[in-house]
Protein backbone atom coordinates (compact mmCIF):
# COMPACT_ATOMS: atom_id res chain seq x y z
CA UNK A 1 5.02 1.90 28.99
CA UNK A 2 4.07 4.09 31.86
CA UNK A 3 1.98 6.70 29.49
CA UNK A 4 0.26 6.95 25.97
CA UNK A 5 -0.45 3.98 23.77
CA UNK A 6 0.71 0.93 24.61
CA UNK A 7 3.49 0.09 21.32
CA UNK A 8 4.72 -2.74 22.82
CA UNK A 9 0.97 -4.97 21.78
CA UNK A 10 1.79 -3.64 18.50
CA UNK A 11 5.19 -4.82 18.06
CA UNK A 12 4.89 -8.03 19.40
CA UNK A 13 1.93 -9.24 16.84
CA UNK A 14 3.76 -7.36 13.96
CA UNK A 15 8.14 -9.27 15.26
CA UNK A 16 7.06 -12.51 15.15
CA UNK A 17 7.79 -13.86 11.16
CA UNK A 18 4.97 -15.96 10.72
CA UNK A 19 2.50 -12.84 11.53
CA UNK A 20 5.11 -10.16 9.23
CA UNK A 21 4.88 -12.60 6.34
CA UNK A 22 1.17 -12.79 7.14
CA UNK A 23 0.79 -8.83 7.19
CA UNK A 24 3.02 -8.74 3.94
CA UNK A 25 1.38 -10.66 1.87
CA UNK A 26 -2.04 -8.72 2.54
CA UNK A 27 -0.18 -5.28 1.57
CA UNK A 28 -1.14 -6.75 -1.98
CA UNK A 29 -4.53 -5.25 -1.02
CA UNK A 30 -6.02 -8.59 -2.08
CA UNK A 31 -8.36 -10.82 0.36
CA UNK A 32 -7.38 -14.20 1.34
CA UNK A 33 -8.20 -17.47 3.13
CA UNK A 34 -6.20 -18.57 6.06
CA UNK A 35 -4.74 -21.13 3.75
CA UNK A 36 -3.46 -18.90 1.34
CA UNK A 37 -1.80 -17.11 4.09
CA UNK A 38 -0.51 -20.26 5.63
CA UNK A 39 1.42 -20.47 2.59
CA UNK A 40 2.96 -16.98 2.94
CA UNK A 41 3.95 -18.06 6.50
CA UNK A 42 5.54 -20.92 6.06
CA UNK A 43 3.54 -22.37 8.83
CA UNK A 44 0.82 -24.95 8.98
CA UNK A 45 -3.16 -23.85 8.59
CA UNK A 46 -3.59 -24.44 12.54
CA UNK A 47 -1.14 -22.30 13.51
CA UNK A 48 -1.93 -19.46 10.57
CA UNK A 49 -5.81 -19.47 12.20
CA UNK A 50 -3.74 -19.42 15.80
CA UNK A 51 -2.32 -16.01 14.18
CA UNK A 52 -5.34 -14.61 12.57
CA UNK A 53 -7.03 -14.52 15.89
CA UNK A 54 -4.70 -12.88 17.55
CA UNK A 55 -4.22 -10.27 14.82
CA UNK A 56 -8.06 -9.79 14.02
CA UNK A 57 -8.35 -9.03 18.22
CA UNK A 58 -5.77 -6.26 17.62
CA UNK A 59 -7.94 -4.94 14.48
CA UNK A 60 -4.79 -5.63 12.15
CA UNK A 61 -6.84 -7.35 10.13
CA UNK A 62 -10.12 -7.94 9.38
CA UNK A 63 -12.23 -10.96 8.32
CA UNK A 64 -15.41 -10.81 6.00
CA UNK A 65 -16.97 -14.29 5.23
CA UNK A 66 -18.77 -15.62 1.80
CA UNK A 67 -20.73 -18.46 1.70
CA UNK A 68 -18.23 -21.14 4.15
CA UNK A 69 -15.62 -18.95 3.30
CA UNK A 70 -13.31 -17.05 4.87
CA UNK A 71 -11.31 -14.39 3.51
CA UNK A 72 -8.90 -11.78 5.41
CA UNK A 73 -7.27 -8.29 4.76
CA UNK A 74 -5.21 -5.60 6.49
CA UNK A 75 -7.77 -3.57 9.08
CA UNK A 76 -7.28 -0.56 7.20
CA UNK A 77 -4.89 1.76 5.79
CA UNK A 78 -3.64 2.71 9.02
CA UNK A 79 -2.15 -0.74 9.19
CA UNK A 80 -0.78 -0.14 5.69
CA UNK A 81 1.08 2.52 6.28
CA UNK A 82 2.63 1.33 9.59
CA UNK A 83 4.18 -1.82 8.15
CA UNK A 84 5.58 0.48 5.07
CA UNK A 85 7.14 2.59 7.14
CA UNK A 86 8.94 -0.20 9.35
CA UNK A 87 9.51 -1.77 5.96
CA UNK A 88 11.96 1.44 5.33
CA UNK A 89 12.81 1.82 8.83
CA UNK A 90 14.15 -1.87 8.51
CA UNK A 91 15.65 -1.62 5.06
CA UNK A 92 17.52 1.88 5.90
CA UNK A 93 18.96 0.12 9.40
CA UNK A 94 20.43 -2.59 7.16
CA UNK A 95 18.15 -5.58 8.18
CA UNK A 96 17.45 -6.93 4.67
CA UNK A 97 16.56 -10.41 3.69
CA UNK A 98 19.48 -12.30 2.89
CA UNK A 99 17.72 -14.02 -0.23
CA UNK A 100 17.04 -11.78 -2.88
CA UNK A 101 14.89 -12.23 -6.24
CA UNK A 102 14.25 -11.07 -9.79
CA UNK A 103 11.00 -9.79 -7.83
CA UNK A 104 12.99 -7.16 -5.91
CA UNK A 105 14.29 -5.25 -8.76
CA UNK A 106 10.70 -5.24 -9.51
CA UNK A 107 8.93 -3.75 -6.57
CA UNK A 108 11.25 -1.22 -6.26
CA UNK A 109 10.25 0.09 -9.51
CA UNK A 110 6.54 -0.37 -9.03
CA UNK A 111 4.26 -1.96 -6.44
CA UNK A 112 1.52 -2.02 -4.75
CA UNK A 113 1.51 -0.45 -1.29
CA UNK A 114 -1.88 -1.95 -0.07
CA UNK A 115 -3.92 -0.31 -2.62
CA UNK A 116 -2.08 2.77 -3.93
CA UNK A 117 1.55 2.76 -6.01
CA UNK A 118 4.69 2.91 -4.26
CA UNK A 119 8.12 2.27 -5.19
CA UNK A 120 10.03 4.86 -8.12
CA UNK A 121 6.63 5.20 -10.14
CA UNK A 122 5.04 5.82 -7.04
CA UNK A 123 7.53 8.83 -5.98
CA UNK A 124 7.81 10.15 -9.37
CA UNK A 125 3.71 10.20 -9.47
CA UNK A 126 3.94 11.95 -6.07
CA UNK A 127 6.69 14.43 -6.91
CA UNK A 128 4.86 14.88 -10.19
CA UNK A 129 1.87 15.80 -8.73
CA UNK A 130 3.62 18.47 -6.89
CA UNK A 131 5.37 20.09 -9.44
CA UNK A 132 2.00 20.30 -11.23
CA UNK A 133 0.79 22.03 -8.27
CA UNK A 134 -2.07 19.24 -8.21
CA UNK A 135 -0.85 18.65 -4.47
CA UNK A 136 0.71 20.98 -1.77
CA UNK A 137 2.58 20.08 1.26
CA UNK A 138 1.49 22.15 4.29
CA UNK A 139 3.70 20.80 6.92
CA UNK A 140 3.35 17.71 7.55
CA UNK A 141 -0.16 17.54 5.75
CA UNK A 142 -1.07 16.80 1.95
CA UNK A 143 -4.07 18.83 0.74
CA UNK A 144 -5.72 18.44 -2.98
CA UNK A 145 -6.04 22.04 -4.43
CA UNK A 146 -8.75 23.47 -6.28
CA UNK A 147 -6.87 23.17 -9.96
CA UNK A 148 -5.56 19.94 -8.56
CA UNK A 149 -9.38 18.69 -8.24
CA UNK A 150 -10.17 19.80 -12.00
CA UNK A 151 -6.98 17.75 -13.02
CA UNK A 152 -7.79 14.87 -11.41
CA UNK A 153 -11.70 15.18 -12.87
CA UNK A 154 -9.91 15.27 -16.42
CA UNK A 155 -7.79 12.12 -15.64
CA UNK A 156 -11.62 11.10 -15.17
CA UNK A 157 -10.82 10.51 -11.27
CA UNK A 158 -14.31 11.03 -9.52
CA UNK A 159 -13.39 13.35 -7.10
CA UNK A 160 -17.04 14.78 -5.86
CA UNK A 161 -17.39 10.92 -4.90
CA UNK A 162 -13.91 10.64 -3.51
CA UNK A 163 -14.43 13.90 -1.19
CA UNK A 164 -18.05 12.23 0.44
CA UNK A 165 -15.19 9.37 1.46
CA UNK A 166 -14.82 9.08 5.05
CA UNK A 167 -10.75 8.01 3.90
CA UNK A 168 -8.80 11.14 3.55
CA UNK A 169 -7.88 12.35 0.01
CA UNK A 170 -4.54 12.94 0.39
CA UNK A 171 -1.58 11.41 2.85
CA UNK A 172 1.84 10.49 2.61
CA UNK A 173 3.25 7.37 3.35
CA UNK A 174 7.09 6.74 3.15
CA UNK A 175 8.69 4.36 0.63
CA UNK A 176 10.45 1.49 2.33
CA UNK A 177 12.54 1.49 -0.87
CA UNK A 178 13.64 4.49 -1.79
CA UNK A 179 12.76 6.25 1.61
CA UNK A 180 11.32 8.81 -0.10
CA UNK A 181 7.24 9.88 0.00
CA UNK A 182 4.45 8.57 -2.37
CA UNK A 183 1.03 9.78 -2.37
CA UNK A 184 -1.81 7.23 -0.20
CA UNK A 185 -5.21 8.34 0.48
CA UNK A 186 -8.57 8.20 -1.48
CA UNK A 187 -7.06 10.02 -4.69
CA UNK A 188 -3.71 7.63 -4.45
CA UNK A 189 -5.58 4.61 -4.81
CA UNK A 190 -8.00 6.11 -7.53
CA UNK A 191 -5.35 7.35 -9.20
CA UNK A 192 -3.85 3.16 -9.33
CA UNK A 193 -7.54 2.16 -10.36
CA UNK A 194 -7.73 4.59 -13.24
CA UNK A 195 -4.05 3.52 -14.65
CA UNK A 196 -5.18 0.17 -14.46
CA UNK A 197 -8.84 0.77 -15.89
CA UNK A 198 -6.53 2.36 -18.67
CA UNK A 199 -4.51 -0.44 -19.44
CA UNK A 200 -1.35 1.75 -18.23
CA UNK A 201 -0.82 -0.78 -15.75
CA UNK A 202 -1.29 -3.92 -14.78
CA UNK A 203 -1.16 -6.36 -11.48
CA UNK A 204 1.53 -9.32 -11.67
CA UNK A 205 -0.28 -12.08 -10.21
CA UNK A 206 0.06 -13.39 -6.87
CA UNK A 207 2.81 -10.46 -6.32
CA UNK A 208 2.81 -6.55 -5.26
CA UNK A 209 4.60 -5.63 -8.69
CA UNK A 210 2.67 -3.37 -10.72
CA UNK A 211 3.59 -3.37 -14.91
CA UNK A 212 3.26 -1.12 -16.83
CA UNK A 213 3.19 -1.12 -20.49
CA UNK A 214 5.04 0.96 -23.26
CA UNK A 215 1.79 2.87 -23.66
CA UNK A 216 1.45 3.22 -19.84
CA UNK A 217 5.25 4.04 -19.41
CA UNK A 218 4.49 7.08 -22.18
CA UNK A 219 0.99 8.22 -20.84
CA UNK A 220 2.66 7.83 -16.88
CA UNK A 221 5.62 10.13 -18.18
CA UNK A 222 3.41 13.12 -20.66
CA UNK A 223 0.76 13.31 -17.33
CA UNK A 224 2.54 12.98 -14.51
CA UNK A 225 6.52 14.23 -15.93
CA UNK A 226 7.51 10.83 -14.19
């Protein structure tokens, strides 16, 4: 590329497999060692460190250590939202996986998007939000409002804390899925945190899926209209 930021970096860490299953497996928002990701490659735990470097140069990801540990995530949310949206960009072009899962029924009703919900709970959240008039859409921008704040505050969301964040409070990030927006930010992933601190919903081990219960799937539908 002659001008502006140089893509092509990008796209060549993110196209080969072993580094997209890599980056998958960390949208689960969850830290882990280079052998736990060597397992989500499918390659061996040379090779995976091979890839970490290479990714951790880029700031794709980003490695904290405890004790003689090592443990990785995504960079940021940044990172996050790229890979969802060439998640949908891939999915709405046709190029699916040829084996599918009882998992993918699954995510597309409820996952984890690195740490905020995505799939048809997370649109109907977003939408629900909305209609409430909790969130407005000024172009291409999300802003909280002012009655959205106090609604949030009586969800018990700690929004004077979220707003000295450095994250934004609000932004949109496309559902691979469904193609359609949920909500990502500093109130999106509170708003996961306090459904789960609830007991609304729950993380499925070792997956992205997000559960909810009959109580949660009651509550999620009388606050949100979801």
């Amino acid at each position: 590329m002659k001008e502006g930021p140089d893509i092509s970096r990008i796209a060549a860490l993110i196209g080969d497999p072993a580094r997209a299953n890599i980056l998958t497996a960390l949208m689960a928002g969850k830290a882990l060692t280079a052998t736990e990701l060597a397992s989500e490659a499918g390659v061996t735990v040379q090779t995976t460190s091979a890839h970490l470097a290479k990714l951790e140069a880029a700031e794709m990801i980003a490695c904290r250590k405890s004790g003689r540990h090592k443990y990785f995530t995504l960079g940021g949310d940044d990172v996050g939202h790229a890979l969802e949206a060439l998640m949908g960009l891939a999915a709405g072009a046709g190029h699916l996986r040829t084996r599918t899962g009882p998992k993918d029924e699954a995510l597309r009703e409820a996952r984890v998007c690195y740490n905020h919900l995505a799939g048809a709970k997370g649109i109907a959240l977003y939408q629900g939000l909305l209609g409430k008039g909790v969130l407005q859409e000024r172009g291409a921008e999300v802003v909280l409002t002012e009655a959205g704040a106090g609604f949030l505050t009586g969800f018990g969301v700690d929004v004077a804390r979220l707003r000295k964040s450095k994250t934004p409070l609000c932004r949109s990030c496309l559902d691979w899925s469904a193609r359609q927006t949920h909500l990502a930010g500093s109130v999106g992933r509170a708003l996961l945190a306090r459904m789960v601190e609830m007991g609304w919903a729950e993380r499925v081990e070792g997956t992205r899926v997000v559960r909810f219960s009959r109580a949660g799937e009651k509550g999620f539908a009388q606050m949100f209209g979801g």
